[in-house]
C-alpha atoms as a PDB file:
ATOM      1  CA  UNK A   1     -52.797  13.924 -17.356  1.00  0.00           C
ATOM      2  CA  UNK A   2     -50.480  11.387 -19.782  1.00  0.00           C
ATOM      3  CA  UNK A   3     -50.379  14.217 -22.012  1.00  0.00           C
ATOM      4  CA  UNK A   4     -49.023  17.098 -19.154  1.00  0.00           C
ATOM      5  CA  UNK A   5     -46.076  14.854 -18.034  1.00  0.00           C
ATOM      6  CA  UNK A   6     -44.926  13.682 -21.701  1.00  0.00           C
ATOM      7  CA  UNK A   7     -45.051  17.274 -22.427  1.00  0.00           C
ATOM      8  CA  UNK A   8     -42.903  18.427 -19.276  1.00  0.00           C
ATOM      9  CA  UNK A   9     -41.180  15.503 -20.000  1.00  0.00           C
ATOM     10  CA  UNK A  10     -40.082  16.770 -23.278  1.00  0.00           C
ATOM     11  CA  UNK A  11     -39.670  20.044 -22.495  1.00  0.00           C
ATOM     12  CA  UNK A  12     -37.084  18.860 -19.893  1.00  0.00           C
ATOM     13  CA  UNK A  13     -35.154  16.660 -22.574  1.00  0.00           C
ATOM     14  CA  UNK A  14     -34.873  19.726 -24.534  1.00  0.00           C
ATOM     15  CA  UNK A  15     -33.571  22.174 -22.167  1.00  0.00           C
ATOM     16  CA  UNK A  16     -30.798  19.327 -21.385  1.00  0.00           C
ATOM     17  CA  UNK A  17     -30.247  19.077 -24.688  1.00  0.00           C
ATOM     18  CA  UNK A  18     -29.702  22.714 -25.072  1.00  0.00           C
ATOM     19  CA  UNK A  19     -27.367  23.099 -21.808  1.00  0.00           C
ATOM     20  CA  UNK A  20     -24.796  20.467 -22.780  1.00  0.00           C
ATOM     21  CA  UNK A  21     -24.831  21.926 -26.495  1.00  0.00           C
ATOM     22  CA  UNK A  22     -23.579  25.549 -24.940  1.00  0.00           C
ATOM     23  CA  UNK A  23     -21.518  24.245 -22.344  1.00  0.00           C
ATOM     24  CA  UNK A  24     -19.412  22.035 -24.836  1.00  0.00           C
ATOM     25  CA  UNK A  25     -18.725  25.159 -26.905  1.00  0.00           C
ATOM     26  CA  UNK A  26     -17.116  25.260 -30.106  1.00  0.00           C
ATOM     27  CA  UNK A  27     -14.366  22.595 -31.219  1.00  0.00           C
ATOM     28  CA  UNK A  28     -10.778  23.603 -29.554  1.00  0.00           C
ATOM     29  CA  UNK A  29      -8.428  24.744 -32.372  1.00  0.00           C
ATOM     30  CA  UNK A  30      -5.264  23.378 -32.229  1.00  0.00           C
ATOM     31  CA  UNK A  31      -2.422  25.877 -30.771  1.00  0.00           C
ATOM     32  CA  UNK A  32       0.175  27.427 -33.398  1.00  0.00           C
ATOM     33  CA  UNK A  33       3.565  28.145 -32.344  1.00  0.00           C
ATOM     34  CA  UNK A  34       3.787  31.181 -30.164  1.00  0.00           C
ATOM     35  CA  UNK A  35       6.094  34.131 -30.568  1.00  0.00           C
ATOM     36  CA  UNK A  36       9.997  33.728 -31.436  1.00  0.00           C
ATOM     37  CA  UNK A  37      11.790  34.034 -28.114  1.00  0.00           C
ATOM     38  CA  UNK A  38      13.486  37.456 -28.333  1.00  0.00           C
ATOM     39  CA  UNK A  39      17.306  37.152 -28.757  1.00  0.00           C
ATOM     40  CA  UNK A  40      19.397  38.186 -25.792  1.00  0.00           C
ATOM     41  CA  UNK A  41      21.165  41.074 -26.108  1.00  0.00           C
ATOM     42  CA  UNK A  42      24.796  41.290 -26.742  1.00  0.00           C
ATOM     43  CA  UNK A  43      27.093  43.627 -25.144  1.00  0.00           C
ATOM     44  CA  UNK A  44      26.553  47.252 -26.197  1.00  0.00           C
ATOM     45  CA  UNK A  45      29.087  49.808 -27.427  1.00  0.00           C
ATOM     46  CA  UNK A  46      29.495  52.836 -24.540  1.00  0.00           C
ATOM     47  CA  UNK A  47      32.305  55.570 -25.289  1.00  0.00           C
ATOM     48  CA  UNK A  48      35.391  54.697 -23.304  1.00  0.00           C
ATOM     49  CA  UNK A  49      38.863  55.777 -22.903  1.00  0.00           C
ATOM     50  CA  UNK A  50      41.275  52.816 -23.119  1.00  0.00           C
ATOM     51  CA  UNK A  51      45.057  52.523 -22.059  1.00  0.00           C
ATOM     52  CA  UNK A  52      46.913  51.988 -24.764  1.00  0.00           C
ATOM     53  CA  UNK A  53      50.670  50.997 -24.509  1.00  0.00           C
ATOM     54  CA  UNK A  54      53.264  52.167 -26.656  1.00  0.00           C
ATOM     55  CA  UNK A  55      57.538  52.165 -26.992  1.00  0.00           C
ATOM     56  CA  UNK A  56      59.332  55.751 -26.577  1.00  0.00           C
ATOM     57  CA  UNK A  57      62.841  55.828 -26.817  1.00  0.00           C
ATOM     58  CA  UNK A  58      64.434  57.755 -23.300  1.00  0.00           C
ATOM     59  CA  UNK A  59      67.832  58.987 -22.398  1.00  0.00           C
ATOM     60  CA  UNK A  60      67.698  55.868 -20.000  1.00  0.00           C
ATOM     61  CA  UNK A  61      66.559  53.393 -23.082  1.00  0.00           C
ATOM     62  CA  UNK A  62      63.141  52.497 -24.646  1.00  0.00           C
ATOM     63  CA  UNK A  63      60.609  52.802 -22.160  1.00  0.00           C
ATOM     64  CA  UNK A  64      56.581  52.125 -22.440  1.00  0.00           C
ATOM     65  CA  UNK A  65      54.491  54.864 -22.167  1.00  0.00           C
ATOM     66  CA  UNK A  66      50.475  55.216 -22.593  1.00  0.00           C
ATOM     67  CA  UNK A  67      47.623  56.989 -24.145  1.00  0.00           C
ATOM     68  CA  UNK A  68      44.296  57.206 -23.350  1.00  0.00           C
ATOM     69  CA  UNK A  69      42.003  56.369 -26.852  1.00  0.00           C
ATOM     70  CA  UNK A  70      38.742  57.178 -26.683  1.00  0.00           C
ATOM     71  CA  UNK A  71      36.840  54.609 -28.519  1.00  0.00           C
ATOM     72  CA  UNK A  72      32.930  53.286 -28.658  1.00  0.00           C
ATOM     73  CA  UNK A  73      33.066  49.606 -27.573  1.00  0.00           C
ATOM     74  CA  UNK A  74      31.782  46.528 -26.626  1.00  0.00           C
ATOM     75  CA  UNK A  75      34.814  44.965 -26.017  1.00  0.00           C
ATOM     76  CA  UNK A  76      37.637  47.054 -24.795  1.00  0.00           C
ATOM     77  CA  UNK A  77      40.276  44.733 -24.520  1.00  0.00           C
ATOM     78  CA  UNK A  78      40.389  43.605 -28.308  1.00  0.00           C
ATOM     79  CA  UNK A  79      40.036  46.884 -29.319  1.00  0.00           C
ATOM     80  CA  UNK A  80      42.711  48.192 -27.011  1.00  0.00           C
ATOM     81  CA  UNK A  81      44.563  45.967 -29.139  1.00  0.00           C
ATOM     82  CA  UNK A  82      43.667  47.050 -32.588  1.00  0.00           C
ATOM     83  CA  UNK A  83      44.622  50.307 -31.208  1.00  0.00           C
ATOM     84  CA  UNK A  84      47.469  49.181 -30.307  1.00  0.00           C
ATOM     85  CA  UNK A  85      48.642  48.239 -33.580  1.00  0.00           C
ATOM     86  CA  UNK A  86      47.127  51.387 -35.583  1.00  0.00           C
ATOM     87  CA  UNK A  87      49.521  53.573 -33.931  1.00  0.00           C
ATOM     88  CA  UNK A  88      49.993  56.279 -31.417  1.00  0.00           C
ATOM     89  CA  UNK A  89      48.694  59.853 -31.306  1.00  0.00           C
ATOM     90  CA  UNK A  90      52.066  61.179 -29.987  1.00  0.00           C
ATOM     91  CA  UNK A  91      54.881  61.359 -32.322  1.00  0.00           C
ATOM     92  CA  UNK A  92      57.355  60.241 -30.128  1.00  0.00           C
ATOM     93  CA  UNK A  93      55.410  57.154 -29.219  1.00  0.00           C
ATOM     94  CA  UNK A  94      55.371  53.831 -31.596  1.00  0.00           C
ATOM     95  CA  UNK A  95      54.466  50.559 -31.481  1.00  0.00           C
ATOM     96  CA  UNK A  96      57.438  47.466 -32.524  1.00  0.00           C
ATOM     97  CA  UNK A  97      55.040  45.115 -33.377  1.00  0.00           C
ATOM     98  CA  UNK A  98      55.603  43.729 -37.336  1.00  0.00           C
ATOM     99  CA  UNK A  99      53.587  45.885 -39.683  1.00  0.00           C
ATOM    100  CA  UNK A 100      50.696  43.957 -40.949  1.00  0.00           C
ATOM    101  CA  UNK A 101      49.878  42.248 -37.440  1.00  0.00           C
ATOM    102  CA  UNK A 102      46.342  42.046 -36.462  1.00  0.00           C
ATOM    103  CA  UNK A 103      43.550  40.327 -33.584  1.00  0.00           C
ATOM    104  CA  UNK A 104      42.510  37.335 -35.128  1.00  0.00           C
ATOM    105  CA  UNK A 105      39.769  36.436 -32.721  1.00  0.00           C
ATOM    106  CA  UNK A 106      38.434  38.894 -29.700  1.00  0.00           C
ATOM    107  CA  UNK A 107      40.621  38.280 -26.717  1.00  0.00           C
ATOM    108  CA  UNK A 108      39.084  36.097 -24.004  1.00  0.00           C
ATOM    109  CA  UNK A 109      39.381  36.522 -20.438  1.00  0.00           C
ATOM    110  CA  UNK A 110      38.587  32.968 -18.399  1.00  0.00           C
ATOM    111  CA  UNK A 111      40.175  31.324 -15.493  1.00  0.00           C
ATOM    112  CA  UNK A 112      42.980  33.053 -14.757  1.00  0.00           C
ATOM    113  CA  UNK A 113      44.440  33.432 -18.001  1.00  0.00           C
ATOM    114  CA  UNK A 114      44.108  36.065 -20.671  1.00  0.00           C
ATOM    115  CA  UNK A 115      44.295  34.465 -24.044  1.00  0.00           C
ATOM    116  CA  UNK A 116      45.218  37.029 -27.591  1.00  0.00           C
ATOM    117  CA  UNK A 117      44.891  35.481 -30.672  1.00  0.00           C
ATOM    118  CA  UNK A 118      47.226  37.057 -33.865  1.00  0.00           C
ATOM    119  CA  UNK A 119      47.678  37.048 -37.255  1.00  0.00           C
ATOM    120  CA  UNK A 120      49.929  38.571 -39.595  1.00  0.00           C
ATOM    121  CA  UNK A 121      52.976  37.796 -37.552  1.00  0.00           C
ATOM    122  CA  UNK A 122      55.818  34.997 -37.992  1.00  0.00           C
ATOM    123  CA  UNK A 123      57.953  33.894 -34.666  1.00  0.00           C
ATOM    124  CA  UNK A 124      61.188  34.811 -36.141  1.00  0.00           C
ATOM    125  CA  UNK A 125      59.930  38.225 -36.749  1.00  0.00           C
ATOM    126  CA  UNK A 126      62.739  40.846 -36.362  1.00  0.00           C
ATOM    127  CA  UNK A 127      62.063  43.483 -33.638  1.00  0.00           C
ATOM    128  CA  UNK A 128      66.009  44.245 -31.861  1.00  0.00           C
ATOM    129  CA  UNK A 129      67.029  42.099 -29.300  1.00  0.00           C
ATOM    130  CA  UNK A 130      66.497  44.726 -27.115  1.00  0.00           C
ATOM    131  CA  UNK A 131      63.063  45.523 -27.979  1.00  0.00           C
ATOM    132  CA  UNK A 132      61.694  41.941 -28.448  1.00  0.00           C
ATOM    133  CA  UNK A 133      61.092  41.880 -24.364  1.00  0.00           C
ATOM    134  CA  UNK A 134      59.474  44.830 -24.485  1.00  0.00           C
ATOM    135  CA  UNK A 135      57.271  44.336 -27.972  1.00  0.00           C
ATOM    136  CA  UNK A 136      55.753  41.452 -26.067  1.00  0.00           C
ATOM    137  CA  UNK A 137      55.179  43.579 -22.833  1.00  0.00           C
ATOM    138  CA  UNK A 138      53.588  46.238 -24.911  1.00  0.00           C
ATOM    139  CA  UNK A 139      50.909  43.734 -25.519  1.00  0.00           C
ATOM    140  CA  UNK A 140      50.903  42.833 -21.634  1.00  0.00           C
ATOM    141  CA  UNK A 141      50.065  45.919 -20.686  1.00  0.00           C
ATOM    142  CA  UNK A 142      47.771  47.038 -23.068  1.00  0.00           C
ATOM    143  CA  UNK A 143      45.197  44.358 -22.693  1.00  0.00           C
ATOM    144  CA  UNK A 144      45.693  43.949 -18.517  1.00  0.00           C
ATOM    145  CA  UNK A 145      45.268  47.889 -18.849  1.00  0.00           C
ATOM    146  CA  UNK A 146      41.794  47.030 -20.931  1.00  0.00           C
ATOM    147  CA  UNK A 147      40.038  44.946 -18.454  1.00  0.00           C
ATOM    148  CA  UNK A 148      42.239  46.504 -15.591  1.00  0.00           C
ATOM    149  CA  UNK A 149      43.596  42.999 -14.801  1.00  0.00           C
ATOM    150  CA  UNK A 150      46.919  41.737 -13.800  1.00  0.00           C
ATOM    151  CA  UNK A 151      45.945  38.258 -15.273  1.00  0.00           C
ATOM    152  CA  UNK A 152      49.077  36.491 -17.440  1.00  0.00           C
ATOM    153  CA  UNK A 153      48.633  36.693 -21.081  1.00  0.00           C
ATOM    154  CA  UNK A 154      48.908  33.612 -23.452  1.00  0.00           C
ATOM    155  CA  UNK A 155      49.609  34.413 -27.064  1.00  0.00           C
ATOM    156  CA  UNK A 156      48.424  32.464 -29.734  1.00  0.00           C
ATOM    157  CA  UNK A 157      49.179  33.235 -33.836  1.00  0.00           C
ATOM    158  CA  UNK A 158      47.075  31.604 -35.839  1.00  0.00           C
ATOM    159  CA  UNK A 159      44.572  29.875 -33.012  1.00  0.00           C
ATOM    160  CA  UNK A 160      48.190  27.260 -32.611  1.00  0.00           C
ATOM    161  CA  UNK A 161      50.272  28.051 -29.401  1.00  0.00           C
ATOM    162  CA  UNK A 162      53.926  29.701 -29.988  1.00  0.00           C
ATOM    163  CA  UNK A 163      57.240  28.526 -27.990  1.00  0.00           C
ATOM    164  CA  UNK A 164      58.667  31.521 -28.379  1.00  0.00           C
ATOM    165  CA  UNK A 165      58.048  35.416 -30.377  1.00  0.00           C
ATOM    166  CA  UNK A 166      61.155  37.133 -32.093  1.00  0.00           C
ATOM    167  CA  UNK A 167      63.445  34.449 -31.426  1.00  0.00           C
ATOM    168  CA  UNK A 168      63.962  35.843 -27.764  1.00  0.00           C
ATOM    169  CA  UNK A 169      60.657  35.947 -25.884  1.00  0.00           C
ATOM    170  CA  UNK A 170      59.533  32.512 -25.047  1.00  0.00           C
ATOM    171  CA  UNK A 171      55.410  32.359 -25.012  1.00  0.00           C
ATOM    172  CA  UNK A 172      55.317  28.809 -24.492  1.00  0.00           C
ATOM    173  CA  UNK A 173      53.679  29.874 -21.216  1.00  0.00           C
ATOM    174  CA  UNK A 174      51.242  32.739 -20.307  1.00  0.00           C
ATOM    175  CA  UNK A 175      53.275  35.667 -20.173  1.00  0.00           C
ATOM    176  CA  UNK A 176      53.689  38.123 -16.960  1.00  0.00           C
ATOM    177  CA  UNK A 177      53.865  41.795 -16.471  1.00  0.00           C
ATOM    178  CA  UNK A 178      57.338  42.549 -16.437  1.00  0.00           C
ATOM    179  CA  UNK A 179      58.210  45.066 -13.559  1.00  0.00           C
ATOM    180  CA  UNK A 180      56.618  48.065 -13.986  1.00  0.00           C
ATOM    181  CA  UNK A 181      59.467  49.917 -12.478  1.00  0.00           C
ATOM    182  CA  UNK A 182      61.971  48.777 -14.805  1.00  0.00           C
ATOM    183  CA  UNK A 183      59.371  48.066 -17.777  1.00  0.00           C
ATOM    184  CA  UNK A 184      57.462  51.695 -18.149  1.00  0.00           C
ATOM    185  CA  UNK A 185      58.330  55.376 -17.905  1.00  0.00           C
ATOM    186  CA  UNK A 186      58.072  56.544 -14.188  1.00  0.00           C
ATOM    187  CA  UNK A 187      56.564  60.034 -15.727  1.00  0.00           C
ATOM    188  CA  UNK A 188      53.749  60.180 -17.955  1.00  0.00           C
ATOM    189  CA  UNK A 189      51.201  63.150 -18.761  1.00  0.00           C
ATOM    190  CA  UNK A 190      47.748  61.653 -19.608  1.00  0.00           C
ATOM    191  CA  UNK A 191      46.157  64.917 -20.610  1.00  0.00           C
ATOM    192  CA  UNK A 192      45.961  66.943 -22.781  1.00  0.00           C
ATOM    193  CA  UNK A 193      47.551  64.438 -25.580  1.00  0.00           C
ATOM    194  CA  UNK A 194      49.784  65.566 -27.846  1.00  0.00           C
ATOM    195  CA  UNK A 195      48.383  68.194 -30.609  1.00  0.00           C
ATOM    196  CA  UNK A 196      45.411  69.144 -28.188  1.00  0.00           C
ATOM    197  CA  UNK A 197      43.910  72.498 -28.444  1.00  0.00           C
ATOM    198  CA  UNK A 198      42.429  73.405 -25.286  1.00  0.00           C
ATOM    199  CA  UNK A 199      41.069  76.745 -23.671  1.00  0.00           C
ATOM    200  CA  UNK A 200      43.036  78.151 -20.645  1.00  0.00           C
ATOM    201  CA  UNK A 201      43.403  77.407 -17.837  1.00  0.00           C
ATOM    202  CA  UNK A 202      45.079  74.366 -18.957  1.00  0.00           C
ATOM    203  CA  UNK A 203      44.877  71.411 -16.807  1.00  0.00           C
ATOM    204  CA  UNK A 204      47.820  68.844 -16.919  1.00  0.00           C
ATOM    205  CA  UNK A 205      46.983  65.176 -15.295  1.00  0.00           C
ATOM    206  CA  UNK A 206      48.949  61.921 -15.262  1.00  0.00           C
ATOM    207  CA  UNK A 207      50.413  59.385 -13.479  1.00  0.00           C
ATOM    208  CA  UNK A 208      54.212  58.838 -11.934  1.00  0.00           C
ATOM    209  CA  UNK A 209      56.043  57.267  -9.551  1.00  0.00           C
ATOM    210  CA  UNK A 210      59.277  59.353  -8.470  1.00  0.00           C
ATOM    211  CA  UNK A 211      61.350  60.800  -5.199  1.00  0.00           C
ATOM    212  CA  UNK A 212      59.307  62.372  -2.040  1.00  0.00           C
ATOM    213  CA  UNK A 213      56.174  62.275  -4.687  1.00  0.00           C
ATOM    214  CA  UNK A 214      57.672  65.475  -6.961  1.00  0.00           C
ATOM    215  CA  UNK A 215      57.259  66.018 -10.232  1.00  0.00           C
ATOM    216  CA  UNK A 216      59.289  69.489 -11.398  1.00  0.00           C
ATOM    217  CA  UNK A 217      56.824  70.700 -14.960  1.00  0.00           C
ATOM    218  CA  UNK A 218      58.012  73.460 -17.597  1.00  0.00           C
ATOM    219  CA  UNK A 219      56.044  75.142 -20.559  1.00  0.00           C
ATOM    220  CA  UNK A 220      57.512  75.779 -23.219  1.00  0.00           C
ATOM    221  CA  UNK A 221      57.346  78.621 -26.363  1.00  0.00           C
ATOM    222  CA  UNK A 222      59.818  78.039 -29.188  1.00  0.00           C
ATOM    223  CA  UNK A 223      62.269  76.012 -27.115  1.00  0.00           C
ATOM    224  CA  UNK A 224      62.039  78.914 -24.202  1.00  0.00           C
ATOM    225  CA  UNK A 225      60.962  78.460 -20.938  1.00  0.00           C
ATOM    226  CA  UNK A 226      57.827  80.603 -20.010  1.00  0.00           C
ATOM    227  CA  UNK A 227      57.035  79.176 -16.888  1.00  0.00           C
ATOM    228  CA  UNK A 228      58.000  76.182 -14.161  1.00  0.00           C
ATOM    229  CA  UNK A 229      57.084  75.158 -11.006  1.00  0.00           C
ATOM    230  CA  UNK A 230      56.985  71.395  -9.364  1.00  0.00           C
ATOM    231  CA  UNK A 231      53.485  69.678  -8.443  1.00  0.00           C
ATOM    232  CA  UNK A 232      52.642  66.244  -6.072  1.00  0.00           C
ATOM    233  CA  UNK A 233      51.512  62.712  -6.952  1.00  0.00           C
ATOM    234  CA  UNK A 234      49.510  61.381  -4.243  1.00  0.00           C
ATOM    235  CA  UNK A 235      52.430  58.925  -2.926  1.00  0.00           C
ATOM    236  CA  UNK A 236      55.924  59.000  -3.618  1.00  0.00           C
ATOM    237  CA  UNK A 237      57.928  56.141  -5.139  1.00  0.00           C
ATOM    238  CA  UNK A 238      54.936  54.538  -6.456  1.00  0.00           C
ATOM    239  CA  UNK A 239      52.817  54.646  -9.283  1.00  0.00           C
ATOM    240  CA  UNK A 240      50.473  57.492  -8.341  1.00  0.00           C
ATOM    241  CA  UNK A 241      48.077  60.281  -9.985  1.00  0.00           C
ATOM    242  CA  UNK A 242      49.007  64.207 -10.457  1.00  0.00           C
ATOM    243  CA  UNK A 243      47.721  67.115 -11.619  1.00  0.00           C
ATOM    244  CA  UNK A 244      48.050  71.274 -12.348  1.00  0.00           C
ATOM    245  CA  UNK A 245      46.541  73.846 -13.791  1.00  0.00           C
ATOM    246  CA  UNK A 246      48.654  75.914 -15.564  1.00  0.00           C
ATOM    247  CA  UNK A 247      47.452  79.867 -17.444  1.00  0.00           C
ATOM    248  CA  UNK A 248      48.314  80.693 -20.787  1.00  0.00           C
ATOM    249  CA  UNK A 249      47.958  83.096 -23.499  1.00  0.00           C
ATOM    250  CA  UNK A 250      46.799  81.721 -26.595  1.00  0.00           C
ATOM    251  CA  UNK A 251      49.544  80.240 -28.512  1.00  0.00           C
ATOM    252  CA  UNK A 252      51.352  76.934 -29.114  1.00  0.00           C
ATOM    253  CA  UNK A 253      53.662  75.500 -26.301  1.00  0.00           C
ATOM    254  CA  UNK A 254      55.129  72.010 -25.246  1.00  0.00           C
ATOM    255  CA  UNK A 255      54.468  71.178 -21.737  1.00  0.00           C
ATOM    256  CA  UNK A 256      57.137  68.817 -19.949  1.00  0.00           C
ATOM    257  CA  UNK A 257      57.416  66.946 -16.978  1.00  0.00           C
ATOM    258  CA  UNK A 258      60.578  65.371 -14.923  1.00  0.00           C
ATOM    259  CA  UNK A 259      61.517  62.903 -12.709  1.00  0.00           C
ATOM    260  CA  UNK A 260      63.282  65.033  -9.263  1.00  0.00           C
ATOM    261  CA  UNK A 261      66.566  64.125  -9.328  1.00  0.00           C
ATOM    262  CA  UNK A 262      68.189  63.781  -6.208  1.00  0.00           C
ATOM    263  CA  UNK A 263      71.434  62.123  -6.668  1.00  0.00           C
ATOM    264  CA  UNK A 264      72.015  65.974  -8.963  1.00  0.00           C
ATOM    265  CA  UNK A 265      72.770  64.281 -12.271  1.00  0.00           C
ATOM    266  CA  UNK A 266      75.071  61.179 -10.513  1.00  0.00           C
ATOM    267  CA  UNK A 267      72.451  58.540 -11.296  1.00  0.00           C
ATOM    268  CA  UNK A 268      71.047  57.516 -14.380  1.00  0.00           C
ATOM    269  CA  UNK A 269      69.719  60.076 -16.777  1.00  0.00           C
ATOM    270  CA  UNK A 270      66.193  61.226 -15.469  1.00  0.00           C
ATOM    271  CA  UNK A 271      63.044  60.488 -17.350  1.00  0.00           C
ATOM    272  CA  UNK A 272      60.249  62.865 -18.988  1.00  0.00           C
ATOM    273  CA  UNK A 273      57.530  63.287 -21.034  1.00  0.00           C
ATOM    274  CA  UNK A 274      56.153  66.368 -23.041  1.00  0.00           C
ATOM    275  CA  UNK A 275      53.054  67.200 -24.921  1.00  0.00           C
ATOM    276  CA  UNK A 276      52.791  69.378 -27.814  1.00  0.00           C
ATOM    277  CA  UNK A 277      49.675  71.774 -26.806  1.00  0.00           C
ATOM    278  CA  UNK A 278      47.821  74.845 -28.965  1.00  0.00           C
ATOM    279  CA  UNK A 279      45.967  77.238 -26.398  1.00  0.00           C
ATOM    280  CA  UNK A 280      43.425  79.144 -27.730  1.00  0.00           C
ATOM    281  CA  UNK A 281      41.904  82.486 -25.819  1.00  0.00           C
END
């Protein structure tokens, strides 16, 4: 009988024994370091077609007019700049910014206040008197036009804050949009841009702001007229969008536009705009 219990006895000690052994498991292994974090994503490029601001000389003095770049970017408003200063498509267009001027940093956009940092520019630069005001507004409008904001722009050369540009313009403030009345052409054709070749019918868009909304249009064939008619902006006396469609044969031609005149040639001299097109069949 002493014999049956020590044996249950030690049968019991060993299934214990056994239990705690597999419930104890093998010895934890310290953890490594897990996985990098992955790195947030910057902002990606997407094709987009910036206003760009340039200088035109008028029969009513030096006026800005735009074009529409097509660019891939992340950042639209510093390379609206860069555009800016690499030139215009259209002949007639051209920026009065110093040769050699360039973004220094990408232009920042924070409380209120647009802020464009240059290089490559000194503040006794010579521009014209009369196109220092407007040099600096070409900037204005080109970066507002970027991130469609009416925001004033500070101007910085060298990362250092500047009393004044081209001994005229003082920057020791953010600058405003001048008027936009007095400041940019009051016609402008968008598309096609100068030197386009485009298939018929050709469709002319753009933007003015003239009398009873009417803007009178004329093609063009070596300096003849080969047809004219008048289209609508959407609102008169304000800045508003237009468009036609026009049919050609193949060929080259120069489409223009005009401001109406209604005081018949009494008032100052009227504005236009004209783009150099090849049609093809």
């Amino acid at each position: 009988m002493d014999e049956e219990v020590g044996a249950v006895r030690w049968i019991v000690a060993l299934v214990v024994v056994l239990l705690m052994a597999g419930c104890s498991g093998p010895a934890p292994v310290p953890a490594g370091p897990g996985p990098a974090p992955a790195p947030t994503p910057g902002p990606t490029a997407t094709g987009r077609a910036l206003p760009v601001y340039y200088v035109a000389e008028t029969a009513a003095g030096p006026r800005l007019f735009r074009e529409f770049h097509r660019v891939e970017t992340a950042d639209p408003a510093s390379d609206a700049v860069r555009e800016m200063f690499a030139g215009a498509v259209d002949p007639d267009y051209r920026t009065l910014w110093p040769s050699g001027t360039s973004l220094r940093a990408p232009v920042e956009a924070a409380g209120g206040v647009i802020t464009v940092d240059l290089a490559g520019v000194t503040p006794g630069a010579q521009v014209g008197s009369a196109g220092a005001e407007l040099t600096v507004q070409q900037l204005v409008y080109t970066v507002q036009g970027a991130l469609q904001s009416t925001d004033p722009v500070r101007i910085l050369l060298d990362g250092e804050p500047v009393e004044e540009l081209f001994g005229a313009v003082s920057t020791a403030d953010p600058v405003r949009r001048a008027d936009q009345y007095a400041t940019r052409s009051l016609v402008q054709i968008d598309a096609p841009a100068d030197g386009a070749v485009v298939s018929g019918p050709v469709e002319v868009t753009g933007e003015a702001a003239v009398f009873e909304a009417t803007v009178p249009w004329v093609v063009l064939r070596d300096g003849a007229v080969v047809q004219e008619g008048f289209t609508s902006t959407a609102e008169g006396q304000v800045f508003a969008p237009f468009s036609f469609t026009v049919e050609l044969e193949p060929g080259e031609y120069v489409v223009r536009i005009t401001e109406d005149d209604p005081s018949g040639g009494e008032g100052r001299p009227v504005l236009t705009d004209d783009k150099a097109i090849t049609v093809t069949g």
